[in-house]
N, C-alpha and C. Protein backbone atom coordinates (compact mmCIF):
# COMPACT_ATOMS: atom_id res chain seq x y z
N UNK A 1 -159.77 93.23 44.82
CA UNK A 1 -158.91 94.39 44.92
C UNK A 1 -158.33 94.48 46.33
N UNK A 2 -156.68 94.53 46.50
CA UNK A 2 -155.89 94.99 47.58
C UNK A 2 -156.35 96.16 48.10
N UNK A 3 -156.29 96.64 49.20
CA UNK A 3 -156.54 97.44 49.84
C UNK A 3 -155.24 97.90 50.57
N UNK A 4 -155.03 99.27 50.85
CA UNK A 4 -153.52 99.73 51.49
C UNK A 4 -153.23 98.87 52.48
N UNK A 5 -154.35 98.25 53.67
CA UNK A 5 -154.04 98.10 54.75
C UNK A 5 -153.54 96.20 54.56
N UNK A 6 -154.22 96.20 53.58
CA UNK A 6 -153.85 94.57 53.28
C UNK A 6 -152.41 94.17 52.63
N UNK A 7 -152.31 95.16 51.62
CA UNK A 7 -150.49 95.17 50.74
C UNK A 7 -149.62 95.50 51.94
N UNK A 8 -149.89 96.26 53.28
CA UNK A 8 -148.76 96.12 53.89
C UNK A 8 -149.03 95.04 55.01
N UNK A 9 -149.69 94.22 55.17
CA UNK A 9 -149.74 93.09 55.82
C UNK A 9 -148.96 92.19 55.67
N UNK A 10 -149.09 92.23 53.91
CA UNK A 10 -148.57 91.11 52.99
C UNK A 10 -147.11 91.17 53.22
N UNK A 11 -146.37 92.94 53.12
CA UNK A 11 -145.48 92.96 52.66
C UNK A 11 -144.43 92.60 54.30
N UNK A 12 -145.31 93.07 55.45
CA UNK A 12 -144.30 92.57 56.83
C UNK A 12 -144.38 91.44 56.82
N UNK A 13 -145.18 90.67 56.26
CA UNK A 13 -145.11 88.98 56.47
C UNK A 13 -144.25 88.77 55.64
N UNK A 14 -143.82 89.12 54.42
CA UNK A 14 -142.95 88.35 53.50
C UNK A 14 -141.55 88.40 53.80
N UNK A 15 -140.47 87.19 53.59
CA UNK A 15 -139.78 87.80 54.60
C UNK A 15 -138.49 87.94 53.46
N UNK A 16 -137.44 89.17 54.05
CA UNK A 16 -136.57 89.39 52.49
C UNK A 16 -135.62 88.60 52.35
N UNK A 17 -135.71 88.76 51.09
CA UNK A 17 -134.62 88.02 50.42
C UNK A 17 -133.10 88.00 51.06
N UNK A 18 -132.86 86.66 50.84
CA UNK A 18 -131.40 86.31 52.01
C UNK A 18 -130.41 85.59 50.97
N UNK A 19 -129.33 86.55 50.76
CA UNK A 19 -128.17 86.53 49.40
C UNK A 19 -127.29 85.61 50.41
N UNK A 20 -126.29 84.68 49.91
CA UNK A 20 -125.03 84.54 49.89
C UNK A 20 -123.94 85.12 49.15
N UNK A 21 -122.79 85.26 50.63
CA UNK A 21 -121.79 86.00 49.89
C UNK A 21 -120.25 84.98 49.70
N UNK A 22 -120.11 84.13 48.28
CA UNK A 22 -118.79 83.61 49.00
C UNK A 22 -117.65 84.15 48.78
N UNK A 23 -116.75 83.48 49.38
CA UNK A 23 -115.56 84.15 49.37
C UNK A 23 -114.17 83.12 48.77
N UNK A 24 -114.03 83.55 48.04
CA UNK A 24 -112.11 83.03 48.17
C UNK A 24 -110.85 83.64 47.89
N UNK A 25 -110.26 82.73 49.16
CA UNK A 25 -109.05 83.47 49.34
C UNK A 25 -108.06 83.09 48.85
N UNK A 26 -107.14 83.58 48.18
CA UNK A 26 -105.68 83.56 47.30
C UNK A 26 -105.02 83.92 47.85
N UNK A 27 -103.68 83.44 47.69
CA UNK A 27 -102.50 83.37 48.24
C UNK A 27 -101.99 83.26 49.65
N UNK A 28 -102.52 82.43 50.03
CA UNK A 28 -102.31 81.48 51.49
C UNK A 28 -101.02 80.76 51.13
N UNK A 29 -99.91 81.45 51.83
CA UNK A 29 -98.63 80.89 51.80
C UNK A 29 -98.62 79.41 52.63
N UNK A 30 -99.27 79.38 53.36
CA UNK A 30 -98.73 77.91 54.07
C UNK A 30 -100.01 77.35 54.72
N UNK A 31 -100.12 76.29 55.51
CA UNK A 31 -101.15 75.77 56.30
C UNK A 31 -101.18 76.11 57.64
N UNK A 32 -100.43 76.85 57.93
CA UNK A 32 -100.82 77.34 59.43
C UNK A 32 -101.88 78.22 59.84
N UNK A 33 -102.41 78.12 60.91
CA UNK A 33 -103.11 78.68 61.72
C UNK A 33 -104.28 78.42 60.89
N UNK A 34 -105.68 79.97 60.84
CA UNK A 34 -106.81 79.83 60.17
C UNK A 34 -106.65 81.43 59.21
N UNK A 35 -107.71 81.39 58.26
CA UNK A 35 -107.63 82.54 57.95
C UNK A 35 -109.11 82.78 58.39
N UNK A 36 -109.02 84.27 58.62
CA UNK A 36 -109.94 85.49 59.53
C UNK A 36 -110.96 86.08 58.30
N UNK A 37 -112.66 85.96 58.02
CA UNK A 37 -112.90 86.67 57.35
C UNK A 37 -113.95 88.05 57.72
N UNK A 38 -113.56 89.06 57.69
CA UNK A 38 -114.39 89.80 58.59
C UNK A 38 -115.05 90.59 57.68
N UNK A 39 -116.73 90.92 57.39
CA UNK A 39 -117.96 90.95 57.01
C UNK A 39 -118.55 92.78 57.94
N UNK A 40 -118.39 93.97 56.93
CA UNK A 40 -118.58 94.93 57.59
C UNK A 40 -120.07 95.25 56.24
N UNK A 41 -120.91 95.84 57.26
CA UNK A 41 -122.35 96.91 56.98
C UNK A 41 -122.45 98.20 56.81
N UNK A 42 -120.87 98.81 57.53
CA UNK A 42 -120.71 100.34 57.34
C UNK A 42 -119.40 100.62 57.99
N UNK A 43 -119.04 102.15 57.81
CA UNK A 43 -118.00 102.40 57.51
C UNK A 43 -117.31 102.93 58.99
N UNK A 44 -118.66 103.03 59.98
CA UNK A 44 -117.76 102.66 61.72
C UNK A 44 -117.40 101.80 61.75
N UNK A 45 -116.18 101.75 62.84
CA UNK A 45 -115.15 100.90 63.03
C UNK A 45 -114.65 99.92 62.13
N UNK A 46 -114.64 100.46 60.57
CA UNK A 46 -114.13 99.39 59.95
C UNK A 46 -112.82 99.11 60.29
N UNK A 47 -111.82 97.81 60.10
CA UNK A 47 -110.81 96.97 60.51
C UNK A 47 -111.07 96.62 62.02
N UNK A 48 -112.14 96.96 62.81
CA UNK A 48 -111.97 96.65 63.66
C UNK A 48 -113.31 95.37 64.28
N UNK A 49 -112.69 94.07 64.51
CA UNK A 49 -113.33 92.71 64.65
C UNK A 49 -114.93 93.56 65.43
N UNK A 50 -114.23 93.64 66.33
CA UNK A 50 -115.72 93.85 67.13
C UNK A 50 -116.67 94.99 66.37
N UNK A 51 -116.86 95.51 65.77
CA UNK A 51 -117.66 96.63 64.85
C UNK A 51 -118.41 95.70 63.95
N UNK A 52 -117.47 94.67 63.42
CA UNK A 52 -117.68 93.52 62.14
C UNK A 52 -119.17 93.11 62.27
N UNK A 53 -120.06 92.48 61.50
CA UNK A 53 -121.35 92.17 61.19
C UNK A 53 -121.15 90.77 61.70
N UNK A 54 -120.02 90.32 61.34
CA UNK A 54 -119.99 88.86 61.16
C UNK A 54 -118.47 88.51 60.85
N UNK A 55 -117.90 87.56 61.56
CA UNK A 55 -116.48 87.09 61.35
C UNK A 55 -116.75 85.45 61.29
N UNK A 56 -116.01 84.92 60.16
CA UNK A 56 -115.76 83.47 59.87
C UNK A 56 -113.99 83.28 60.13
N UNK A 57 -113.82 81.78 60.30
CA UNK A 57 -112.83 81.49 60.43
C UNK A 57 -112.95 80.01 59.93
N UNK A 58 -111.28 79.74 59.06
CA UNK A 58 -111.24 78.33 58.52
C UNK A 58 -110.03 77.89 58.49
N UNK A 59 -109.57 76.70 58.31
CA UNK A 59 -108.33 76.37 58.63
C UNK A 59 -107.91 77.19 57.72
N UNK A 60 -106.49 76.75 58.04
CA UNK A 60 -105.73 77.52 56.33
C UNK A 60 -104.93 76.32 55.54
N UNK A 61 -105.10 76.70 54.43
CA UNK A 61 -104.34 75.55 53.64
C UNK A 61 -103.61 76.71 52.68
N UNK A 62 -102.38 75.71 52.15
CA UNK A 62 -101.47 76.62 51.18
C UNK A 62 -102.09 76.97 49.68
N UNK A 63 -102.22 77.99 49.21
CA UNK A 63 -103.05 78.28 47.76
C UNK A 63 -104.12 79.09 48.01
N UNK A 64 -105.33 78.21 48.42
CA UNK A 64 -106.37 79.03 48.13
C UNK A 64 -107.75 78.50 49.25
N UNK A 65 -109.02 78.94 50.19
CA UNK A 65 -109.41 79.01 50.82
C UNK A 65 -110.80 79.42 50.75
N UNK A 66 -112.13 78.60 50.67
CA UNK A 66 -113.38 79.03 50.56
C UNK A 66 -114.15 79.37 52.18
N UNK A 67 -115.00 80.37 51.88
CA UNK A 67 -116.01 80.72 52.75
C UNK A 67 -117.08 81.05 52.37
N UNK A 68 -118.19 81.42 53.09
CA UNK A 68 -119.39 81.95 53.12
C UNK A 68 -120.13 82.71 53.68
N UNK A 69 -120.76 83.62 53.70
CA UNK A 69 -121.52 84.58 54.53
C UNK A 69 -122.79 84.04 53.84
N UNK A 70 -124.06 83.70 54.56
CA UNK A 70 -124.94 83.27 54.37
C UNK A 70 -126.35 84.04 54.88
N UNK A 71 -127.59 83.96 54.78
CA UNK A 71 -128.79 84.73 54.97
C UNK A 71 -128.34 86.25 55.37
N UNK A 72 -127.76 87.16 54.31
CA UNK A 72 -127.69 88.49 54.28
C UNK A 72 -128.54 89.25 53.54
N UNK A 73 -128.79 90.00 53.55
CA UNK A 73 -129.59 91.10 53.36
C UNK A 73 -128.98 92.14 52.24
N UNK A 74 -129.56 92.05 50.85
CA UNK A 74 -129.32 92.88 49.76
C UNK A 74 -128.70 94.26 50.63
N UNK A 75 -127.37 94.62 50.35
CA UNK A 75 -127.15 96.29 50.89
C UNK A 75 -125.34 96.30 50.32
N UNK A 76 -125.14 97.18 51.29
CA UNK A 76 -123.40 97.45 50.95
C UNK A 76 -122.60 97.05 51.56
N UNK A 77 -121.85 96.61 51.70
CA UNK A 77 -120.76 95.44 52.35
C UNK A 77 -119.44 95.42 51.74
N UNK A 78 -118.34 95.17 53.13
CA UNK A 78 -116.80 95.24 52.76
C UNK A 78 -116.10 93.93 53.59
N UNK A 79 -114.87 93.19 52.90
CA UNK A 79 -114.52 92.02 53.59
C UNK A 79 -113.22 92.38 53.83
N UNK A 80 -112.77 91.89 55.28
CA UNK A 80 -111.54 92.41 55.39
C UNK A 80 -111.08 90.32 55.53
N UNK A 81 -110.17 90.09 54.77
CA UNK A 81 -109.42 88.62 55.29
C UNK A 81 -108.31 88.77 55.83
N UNK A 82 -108.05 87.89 56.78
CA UNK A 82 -106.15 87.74 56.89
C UNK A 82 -105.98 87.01 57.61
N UNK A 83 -104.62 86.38 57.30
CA UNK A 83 -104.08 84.99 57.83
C UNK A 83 -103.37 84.89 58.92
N UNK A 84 -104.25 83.98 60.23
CA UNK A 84 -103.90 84.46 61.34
C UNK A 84 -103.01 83.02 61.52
N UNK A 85 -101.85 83.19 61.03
CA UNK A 85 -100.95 82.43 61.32
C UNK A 85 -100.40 81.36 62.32
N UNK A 86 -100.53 82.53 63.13
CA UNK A 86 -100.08 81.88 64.72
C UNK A 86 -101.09 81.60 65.35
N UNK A 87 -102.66 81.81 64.72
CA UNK A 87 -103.90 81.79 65.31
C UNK A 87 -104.07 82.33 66.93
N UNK A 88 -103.54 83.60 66.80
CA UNK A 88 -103.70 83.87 68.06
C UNK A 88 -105.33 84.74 68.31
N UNK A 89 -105.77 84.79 67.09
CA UNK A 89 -106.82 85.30 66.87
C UNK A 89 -107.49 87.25 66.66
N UNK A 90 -105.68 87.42 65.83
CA UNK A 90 -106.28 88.68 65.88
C UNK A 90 -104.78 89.18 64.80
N UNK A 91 -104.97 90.08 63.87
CA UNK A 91 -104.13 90.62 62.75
C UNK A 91 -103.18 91.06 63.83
N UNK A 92 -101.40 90.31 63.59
CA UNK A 92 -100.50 90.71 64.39
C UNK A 92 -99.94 92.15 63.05
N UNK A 93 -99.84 93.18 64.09
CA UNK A 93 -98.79 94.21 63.44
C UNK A 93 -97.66 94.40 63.65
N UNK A 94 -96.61 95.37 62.82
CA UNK A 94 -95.38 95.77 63.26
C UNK A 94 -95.71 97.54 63.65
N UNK A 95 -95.18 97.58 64.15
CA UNK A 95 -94.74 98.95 64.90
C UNK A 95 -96.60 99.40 64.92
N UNK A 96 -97.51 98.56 65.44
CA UNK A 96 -98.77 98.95 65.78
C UNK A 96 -100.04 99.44 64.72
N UNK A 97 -98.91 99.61 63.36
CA UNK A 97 -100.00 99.76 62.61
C UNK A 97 -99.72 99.05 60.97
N UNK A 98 -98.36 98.86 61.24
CA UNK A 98 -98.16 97.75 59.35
C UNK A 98 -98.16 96.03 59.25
N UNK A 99 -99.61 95.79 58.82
CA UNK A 99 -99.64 93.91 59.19
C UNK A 99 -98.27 93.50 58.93
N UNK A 100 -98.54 92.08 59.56
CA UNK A 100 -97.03 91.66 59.78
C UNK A 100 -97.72 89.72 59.58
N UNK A 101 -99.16 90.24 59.20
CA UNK A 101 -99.43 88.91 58.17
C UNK A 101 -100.10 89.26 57.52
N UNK A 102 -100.18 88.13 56.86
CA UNK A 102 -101.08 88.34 55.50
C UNK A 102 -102.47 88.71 55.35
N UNK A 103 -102.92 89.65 54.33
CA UNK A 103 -104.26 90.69 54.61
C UNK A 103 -104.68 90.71 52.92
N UNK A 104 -105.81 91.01 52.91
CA UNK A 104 -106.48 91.73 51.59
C UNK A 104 -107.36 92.00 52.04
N UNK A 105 -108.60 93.04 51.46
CA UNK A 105 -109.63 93.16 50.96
C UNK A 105 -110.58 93.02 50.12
N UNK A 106 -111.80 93.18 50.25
CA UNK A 106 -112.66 92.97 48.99
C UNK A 106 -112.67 94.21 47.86
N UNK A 107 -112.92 93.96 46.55
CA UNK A 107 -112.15 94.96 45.61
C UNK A 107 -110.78 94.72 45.32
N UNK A 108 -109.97 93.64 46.43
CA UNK A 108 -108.14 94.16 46.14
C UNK A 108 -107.90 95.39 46.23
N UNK A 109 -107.94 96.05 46.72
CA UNK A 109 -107.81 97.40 46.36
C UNK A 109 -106.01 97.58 46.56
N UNK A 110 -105.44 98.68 46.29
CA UNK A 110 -103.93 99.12 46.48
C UNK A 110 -104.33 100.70 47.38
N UNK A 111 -104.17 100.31 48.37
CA UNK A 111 -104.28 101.65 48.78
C UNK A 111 -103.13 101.78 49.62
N UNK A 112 -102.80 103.41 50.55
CA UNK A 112 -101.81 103.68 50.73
C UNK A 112 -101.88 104.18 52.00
N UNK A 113 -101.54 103.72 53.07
CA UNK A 113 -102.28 103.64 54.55
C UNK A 113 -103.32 103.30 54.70
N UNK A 114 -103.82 103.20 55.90
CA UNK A 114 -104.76 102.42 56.57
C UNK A 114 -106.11 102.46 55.84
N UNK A 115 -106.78 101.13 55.07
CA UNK A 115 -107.78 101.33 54.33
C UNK A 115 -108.68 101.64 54.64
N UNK A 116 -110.06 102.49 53.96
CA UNK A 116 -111.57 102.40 54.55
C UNK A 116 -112.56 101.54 53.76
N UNK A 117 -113.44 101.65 54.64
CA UNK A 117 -114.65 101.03 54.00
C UNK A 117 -115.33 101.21 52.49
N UNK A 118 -114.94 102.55 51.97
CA UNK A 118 -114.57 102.65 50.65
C UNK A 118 -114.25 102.19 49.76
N UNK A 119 -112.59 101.86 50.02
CA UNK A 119 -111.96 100.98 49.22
C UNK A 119 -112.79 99.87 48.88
N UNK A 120 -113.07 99.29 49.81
CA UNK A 120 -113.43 97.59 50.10
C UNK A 120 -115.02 97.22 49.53
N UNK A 121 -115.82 98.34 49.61
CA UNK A 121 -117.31 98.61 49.89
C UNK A 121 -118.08 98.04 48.57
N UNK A 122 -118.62 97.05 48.37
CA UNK A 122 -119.76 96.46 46.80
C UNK A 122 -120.74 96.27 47.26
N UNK A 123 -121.96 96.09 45.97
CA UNK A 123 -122.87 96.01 46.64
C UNK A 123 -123.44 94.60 46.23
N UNK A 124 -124.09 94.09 47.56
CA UNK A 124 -125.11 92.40 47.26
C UNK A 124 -126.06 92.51 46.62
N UNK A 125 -126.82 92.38 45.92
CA UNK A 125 -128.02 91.95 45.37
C UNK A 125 -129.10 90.82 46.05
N UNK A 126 -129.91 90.31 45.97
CA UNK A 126 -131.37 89.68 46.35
C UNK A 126 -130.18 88.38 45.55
N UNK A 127 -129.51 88.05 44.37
CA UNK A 127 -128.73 86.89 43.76
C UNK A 127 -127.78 86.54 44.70
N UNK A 128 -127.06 87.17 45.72
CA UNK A 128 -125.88 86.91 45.94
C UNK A 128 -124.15 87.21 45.54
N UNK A 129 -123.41 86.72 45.29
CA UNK A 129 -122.08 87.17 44.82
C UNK A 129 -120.74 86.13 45.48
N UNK A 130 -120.17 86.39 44.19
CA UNK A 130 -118.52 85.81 44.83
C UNK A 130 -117.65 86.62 44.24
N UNK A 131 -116.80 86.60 45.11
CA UNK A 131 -115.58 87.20 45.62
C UNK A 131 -114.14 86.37 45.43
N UNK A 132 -112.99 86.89 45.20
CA UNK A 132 -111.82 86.72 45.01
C UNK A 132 -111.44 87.95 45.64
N UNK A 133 -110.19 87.35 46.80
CA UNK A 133 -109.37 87.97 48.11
C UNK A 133 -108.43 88.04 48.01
N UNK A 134 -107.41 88.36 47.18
CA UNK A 134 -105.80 88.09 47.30
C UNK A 134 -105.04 88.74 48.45
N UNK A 135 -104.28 87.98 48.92
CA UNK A 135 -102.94 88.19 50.51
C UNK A 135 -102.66 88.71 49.98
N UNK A 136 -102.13 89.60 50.61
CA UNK A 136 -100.89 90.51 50.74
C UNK A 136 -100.01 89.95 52.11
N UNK A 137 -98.56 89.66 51.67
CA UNK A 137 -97.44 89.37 53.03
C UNK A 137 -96.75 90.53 53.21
């Protein structure tokens, strides 16, 4: 027979379950630059890189574009992608706040100004998950 002090011995040693999340991205107009995938935990500073959990980057090819987020942690999570064209390494806008490349979210969502973590927000499981990203130009 377990004893309290022994089941939680067991349970800090065991170590949790680590999901993959992949990703692909649709509608990559051309091969330039890389596309940006940015990996949020909550709903501060979402769109913004530095807040992000985790950012990947991959070339870009025309069509379509795989990634991965790897040893994560079952919880709630939102992906912001977009195609950094000119690879200057950061979503160029027009007039400071309407991309001026190509963007989606996780969900796809259609929303109508600046999205939140809401929109975007699913949840991982201990299995993992994939994802489909469609651009928006």
């Amino acid at each position: 027979m377990r004893t309290r002090s022994s089941l939680f011995l067991l349970a800090a040693i065991t170590p949790a379950a680590a999901a993959s999340l992949g990703i692909e991205v649709s509608g990559v107009r051309n091969a330039e630059g890389q596309v940006k995938l940015m990996l949020f935990d909550k709903a501060e500073g979402f769109r913004k890189e530095a807040a992000s959990r985790e950012v990947l980057a991959v070339p870009a090819q025309t069509g379509t574009v795989q990634a991965a987020f790897k040893d994560l942690s079952p919880g709630r999570y939102a992906v912001i992608a977009y195609h950094d064209e000119d690879a200057d390494g950061k979503l160029d806008l027009r007039f400071g706040m309407i991309p001026a490349e190509g963007y989606g979210l996780s969900n796809n969502p259609e929303v109508v100004g600046p999205p939140s973590f809401e929109h975007a927000a699913f949840e991982l499981d201990e299995t993992g998950k994939r994802l489909e990203i469609r651009l928006d130009y």
